[in-house]
Protein backbone atom coordinates (compact mmCIF):
# COMPACT_ATOMS: atom_id res chain seq x y z
CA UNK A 1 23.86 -73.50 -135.60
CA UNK A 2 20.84 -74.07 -133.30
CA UNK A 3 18.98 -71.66 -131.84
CA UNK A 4 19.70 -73.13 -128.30
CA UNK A 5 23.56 -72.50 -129.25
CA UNK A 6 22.87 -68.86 -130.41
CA UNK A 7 21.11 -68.05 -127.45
CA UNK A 8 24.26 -69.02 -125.26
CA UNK A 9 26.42 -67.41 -127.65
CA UNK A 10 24.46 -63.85 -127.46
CA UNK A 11 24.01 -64.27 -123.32
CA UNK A 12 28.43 -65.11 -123.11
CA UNK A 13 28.71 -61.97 -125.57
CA UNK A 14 26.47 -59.80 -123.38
CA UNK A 15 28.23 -60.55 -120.31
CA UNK A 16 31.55 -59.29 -121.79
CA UNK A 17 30.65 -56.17 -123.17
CA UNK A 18 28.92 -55.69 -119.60
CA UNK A 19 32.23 -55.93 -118.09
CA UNK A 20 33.73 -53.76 -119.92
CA UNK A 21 31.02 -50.91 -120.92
CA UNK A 22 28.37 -51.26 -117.91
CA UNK A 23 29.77 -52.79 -114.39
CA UNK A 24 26.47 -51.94 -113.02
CA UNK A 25 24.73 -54.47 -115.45
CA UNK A 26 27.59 -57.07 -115.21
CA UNK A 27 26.67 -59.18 -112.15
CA UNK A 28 22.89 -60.01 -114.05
CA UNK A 29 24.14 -60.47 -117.45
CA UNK A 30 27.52 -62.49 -116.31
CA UNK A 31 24.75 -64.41 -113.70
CA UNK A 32 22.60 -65.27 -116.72
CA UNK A 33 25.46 -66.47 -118.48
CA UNK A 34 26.76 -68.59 -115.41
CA UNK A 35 23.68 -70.34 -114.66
CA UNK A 36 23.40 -71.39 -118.27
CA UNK A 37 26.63 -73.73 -117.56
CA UNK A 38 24.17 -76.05 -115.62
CA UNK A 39 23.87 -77.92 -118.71
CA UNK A 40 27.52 -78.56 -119.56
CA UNK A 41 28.34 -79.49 -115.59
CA UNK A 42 25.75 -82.25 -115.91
CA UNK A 43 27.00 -83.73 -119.33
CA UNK A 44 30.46 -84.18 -117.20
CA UNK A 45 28.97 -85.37 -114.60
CA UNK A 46 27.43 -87.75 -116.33
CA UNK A 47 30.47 -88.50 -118.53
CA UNK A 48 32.41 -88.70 -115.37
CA UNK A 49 30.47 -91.61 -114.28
CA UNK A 50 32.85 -94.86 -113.79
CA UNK A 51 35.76 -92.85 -113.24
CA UNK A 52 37.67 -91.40 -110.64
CA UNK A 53 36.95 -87.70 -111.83
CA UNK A 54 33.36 -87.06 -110.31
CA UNK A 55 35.02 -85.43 -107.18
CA UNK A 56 36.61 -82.94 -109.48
CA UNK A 57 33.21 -82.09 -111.12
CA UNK A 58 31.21 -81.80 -107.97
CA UNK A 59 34.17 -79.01 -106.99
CA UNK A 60 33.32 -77.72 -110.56
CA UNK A 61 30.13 -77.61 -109.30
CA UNK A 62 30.14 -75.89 -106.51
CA UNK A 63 32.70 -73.35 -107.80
CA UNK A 64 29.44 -72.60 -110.88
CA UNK A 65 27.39 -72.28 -107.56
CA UNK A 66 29.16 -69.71 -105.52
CA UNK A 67 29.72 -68.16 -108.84
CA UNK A 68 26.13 -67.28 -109.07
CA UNK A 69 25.72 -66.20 -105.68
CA UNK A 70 28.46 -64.05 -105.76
CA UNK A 71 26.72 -62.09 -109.03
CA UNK A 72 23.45 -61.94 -106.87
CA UNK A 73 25.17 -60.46 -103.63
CA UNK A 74 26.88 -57.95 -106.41
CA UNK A 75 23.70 -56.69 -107.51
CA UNK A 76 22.50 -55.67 -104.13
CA UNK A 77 26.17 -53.97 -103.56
CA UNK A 78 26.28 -50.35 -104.74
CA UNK A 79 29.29 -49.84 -107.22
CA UNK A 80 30.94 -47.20 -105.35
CA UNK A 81 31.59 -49.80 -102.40
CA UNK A 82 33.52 -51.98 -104.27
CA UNK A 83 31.16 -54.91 -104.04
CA UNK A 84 33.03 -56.26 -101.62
CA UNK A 85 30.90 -59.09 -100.53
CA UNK A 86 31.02 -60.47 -103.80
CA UNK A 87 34.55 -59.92 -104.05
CA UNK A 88 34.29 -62.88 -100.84
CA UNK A 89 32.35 -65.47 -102.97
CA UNK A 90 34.28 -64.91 -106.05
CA UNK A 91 37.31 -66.07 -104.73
CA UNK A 92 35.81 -68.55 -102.72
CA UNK A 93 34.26 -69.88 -106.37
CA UNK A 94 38.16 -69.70 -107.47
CA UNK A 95 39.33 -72.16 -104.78
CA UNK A 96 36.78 -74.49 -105.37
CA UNK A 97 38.03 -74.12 -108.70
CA UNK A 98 41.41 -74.78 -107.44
CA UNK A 99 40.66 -78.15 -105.83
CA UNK A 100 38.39 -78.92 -109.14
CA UNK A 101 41.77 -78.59 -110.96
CA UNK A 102 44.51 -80.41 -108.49
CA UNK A 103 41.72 -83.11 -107.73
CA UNK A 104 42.88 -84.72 -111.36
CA UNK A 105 46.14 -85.40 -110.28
CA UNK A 106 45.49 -88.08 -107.91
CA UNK A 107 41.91 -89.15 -109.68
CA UNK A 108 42.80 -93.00 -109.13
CA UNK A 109 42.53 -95.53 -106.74
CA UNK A 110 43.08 -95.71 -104.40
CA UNK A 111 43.59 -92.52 -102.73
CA UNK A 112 40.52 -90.82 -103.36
CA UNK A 113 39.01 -90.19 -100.14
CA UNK A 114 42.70 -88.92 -98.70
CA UNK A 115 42.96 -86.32 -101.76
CA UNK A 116 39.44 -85.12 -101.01
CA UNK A 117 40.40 -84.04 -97.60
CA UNK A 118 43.72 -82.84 -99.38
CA UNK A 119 41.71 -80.83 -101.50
CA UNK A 120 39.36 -79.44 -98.74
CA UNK A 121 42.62 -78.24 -96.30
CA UNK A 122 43.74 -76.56 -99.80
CA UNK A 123 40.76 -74.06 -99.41
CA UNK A 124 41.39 -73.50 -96.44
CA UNK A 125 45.10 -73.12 -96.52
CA UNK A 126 43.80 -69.87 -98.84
CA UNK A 127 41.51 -68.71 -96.40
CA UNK A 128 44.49 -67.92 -94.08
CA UNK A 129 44.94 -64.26 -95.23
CA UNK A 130 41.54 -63.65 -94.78
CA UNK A 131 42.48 -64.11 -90.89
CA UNK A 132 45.03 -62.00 -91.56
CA UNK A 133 43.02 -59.07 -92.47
CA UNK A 134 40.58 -56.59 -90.61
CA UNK A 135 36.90 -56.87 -89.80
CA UNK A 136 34.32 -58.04 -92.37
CA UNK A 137 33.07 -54.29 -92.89
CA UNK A 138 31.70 -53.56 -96.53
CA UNK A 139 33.66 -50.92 -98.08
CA UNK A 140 37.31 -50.14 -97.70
CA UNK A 141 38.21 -52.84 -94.95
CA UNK A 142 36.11 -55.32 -96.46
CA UNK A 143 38.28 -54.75 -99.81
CA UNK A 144 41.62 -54.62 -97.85
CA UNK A 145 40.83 -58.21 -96.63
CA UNK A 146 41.03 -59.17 -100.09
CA UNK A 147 44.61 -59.55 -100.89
CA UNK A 148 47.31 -61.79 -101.46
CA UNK A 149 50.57 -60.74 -99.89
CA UNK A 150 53.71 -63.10 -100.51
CA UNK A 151 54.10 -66.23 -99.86
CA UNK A 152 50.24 -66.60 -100.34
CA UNK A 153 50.59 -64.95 -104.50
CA UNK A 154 53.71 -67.45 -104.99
CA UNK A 155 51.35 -70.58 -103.78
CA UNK A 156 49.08 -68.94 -105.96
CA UNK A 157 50.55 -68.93 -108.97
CA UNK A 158 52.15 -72.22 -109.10
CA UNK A 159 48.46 -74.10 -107.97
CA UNK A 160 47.23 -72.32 -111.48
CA UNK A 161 50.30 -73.38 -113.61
CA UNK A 162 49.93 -76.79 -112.15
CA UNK A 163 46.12 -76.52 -113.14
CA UNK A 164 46.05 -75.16 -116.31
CA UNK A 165 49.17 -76.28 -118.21
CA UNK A 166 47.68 -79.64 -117.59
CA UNK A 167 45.12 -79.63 -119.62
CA UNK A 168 46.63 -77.04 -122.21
CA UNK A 169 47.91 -79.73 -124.75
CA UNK A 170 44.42 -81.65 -124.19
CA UNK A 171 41.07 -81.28 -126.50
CA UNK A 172 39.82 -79.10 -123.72
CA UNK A 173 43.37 -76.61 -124.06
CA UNK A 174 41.10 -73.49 -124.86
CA UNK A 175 38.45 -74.64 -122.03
CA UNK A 176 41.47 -74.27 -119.59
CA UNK A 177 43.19 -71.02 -121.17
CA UNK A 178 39.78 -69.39 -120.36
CA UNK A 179 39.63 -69.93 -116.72
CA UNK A 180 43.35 -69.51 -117.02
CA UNK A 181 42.85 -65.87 -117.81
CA UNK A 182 40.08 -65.55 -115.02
CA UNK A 183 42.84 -66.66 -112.82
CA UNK A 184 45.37 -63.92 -113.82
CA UNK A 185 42.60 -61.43 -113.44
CA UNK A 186 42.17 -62.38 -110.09
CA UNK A 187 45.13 -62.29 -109.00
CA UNK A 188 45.58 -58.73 -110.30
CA UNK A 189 42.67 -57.77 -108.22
CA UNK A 190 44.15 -59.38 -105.31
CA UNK A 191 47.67 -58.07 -105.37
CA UNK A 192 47.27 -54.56 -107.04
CA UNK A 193 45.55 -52.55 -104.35
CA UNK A 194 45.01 -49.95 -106.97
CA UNK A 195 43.22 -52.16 -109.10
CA UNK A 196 41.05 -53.81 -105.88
CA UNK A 197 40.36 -50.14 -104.90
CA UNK A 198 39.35 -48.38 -108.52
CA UNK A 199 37.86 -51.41 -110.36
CA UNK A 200 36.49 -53.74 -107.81
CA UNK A 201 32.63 -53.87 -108.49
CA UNK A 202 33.97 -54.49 -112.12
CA UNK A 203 36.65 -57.32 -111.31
CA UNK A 204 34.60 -59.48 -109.10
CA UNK A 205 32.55 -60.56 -112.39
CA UNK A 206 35.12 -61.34 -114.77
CA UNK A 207 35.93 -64.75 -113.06
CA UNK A 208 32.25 -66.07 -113.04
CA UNK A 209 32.52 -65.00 -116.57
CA UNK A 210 35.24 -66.64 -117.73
CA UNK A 211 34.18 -69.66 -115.85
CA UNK A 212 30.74 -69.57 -117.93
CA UNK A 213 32.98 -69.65 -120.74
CA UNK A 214 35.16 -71.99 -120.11
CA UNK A 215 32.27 -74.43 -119.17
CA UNK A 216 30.78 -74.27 -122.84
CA UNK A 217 34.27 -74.41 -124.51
CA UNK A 218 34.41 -77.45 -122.85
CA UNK A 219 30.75 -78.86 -123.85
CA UNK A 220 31.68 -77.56 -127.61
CA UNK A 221 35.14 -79.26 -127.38
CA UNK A 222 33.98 -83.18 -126.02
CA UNK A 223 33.04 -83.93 -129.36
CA UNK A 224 36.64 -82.71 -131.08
CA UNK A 225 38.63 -85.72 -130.42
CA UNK A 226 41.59 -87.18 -133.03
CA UNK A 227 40.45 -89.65 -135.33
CA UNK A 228 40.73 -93.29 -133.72
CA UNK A 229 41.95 -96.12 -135.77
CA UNK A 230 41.63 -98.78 -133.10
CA UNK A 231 39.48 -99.02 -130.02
CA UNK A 232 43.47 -99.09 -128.47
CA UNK A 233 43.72 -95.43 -129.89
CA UNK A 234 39.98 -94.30 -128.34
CA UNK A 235 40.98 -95.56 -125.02
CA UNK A 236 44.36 -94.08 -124.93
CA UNK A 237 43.30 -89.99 -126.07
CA UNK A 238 39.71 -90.22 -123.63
CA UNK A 239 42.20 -90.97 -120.88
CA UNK A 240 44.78 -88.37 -122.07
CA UNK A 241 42.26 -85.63 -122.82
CA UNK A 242 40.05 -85.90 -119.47
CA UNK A 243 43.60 -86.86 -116.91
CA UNK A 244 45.61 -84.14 -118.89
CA UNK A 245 49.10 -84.22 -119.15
CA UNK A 246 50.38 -85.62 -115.89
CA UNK A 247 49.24 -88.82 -115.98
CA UNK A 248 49.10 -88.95 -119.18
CA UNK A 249 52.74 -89.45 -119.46
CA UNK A 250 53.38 -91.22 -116.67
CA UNK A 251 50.79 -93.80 -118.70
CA UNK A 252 52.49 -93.77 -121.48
CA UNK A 253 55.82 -94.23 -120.29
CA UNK A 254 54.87 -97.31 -117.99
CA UNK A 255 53.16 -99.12 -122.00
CA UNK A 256 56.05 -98.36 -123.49
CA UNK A 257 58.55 -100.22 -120.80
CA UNK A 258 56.12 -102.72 -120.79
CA UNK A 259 56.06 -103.13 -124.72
CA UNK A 260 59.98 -102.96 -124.64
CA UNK A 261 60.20 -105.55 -122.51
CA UNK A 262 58.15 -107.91 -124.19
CA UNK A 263 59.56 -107.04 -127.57
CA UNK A 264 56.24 -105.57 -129.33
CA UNK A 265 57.04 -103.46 -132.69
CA UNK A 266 54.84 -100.83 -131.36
CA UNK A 267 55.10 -97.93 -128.80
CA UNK A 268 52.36 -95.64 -127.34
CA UNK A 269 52.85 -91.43 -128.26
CA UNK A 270 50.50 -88.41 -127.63
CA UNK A 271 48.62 -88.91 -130.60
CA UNK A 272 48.44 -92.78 -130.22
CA UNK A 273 49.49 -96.12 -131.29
CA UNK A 274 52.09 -96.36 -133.70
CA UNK A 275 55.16 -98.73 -135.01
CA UNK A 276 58.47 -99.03 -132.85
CA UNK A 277 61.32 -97.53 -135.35
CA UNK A 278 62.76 -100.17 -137.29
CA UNK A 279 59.10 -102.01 -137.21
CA UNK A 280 56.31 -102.91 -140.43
CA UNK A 281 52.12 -102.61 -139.78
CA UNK A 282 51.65 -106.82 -139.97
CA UNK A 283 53.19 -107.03 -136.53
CA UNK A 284 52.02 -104.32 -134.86
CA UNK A 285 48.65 -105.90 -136.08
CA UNK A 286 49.48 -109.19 -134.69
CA UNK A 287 50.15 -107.90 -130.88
CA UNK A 288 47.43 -105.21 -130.95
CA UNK A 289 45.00 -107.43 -128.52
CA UNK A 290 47.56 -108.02 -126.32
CA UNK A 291 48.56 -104.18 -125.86
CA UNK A 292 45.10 -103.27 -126.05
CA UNK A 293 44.36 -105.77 -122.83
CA UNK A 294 47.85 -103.71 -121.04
CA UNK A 295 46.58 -100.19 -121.08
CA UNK A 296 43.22 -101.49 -120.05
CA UNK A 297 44.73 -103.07 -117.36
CA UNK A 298 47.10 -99.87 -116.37
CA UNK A 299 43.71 -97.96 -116.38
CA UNK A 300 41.79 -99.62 -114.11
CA UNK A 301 43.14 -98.17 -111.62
CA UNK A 302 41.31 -94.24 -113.11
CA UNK A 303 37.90 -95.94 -114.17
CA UNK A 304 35.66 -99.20 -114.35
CA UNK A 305 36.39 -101.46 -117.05
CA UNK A 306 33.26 -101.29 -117.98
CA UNK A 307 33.25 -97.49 -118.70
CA UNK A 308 36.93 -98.37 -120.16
CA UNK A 309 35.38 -100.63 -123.12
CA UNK A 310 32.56 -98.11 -123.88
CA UNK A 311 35.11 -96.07 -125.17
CA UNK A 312 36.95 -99.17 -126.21
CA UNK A 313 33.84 -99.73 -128.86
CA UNK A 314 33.07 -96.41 -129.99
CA UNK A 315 35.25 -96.98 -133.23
CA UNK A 316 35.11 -100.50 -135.70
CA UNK A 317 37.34 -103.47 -133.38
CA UNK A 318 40.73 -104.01 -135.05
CA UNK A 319 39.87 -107.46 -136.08
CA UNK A 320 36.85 -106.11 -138.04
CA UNK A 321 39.44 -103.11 -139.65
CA UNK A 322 41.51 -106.10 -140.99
CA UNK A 323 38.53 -108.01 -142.32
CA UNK A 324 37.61 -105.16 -144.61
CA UNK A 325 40.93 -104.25 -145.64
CA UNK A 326 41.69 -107.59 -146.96
């Protein structure tokens, strides 16, 4: 393990025990942790590049960046007020983490620019109770603004099972249980007043905290993919572990009608590529070009064919598999 991957390690670990020993030293050591996920939110930025998915990282983005201001506005907020200023940012840095999450569902084209307004009247949809509430006064009314009465919790809940649960069978399941248990703490501290009121100045860190760590699980998980036995396979689990589970099956249900139709002895599953029952390897072998050339096709639509065959390559082409197994 690299010193580099220690440090992060030791700075994640100190934020936790801040949160639960020492609120007053959470906001620094939770900010230091938070502004280390810089570096994983450019690797998917970068990754992201060619595909449809770069809105939903610059969300990702800016929910990391209201993150960190919340934790500085916390340290200039005594504990005994609640820290209700940075209670504000904190759930603003959930929302945008909202729209990071729903903005996969329609990362395709085209579409794009009408989600991203989608997205945007989303936020604001959540900043209705806010209106709701009294004056933007720091202690007790500035707390009682932040609070989630029905139907607002119900719309609540469902945006985070619809969020999380679809990237929960993925490579990047843990990534998403993380900030799925940032999400239950906030809603806690939204809809238990006695929670809001007792342990606010420790609450409003434990989402920037968990998003910290869900940013890293992420970076650590890229690299844990299923083993690949045809550039066919690649494709198909990079599109299934960065689109999650909703279009994932809707992908693979559209390869397999199309494979039915045309009679291949092969059918598309979660894990990849494998014989149609009743079927032997040879001809699965003998049509794999053609169904390769189908679900590049079918994803054009989520990223540039160009980006589509770098994956494509990243493991030996079939034709050379069959050349050394002969």
């Amino acid at each position: 393990m690299s010193p580099w991957s220690i440090g992060i390690r030791i700075l994640l670990a100190l934020g936790g025990l801040a949160l639960i020993f020492d609120p007053g030293w959470a906001p620094a050591c939770v900010g230091l942790a938070l502004g280390t996920a810089i570096v994983p939110w450019r690797a998917a930025w970068r990754g992201a590049q060619g595909t449809e998915l770069r809105p939903a990282v610059a969300w990702a983005g800016l929910a990391i960046l209201i993150g960190l201001v919340s934790q500085g506005v916390a340290g200039t907020e005594t504990i005994a007020s609640g820290r209700p200023m940075a209670g504000h940012l904190v759930y603003l840095a959930v929302l945008a983490s909202f729209a990071a999450l729903i903005s996969v569902l329609n990362a395709r084209r085209p579409g794009g620019g009408a989600w991203a307004i989608l997205m945007a009247l989303l936020v604001l949809v959540f900043l209705i109770p806010w209106l709701e509430g009294p004056g933007w006064a720091r202690k007790a009314q500035g707390l009682s603004r932040l609070r989630l009465d029905a139907p607002w919790s119900l719309f609540y809940g469902l945006v985070v099972i619809a969020g999380v649960t679809n990237y929960l069978p993925t490579r990047y399941g843990r990534a998403a249980a993380w900030l799925g248990f940032g999400f239950v703490c906030e809603y806690l501290a939204l809809t238990r007043s006695e929670l809001r009121l007792n342990q606010g100045a420790r609450l409003w860190s434990v989402y920037p905290w968990c998003l910290a760590v869900s940013a890293w699980t992420a970076f650590r998980s890229a690299d844990r993919v299923s083993p690949a036995h045809t550039g066919l396979d690649a494709t198909w689990l990079w599109f299934r572990d960065h689109w999650g589970v909703v279009w994932a099956l809707r992908l693979q249900e559209r390869f397999n009608r199309t494979a039915e139709s045309l009679g291949w002895p092969l059918r598309l599953t979660w894990t990849g590529i494998v014989p149609a029952p009743g079927s032997i390897e040879e001809p699965v072998k003998a049509v794999l070009p053609a169904a390769d050339t189908t679900l590049k096709g079918l994803l054009r639509r989520f990223a540039d064919l160009e980006r589509i065959d770098r994956i494509a390559s990243s493991v030996p082409s079939d034709s050379c598999q069959a050349r050394d197994a002969e």
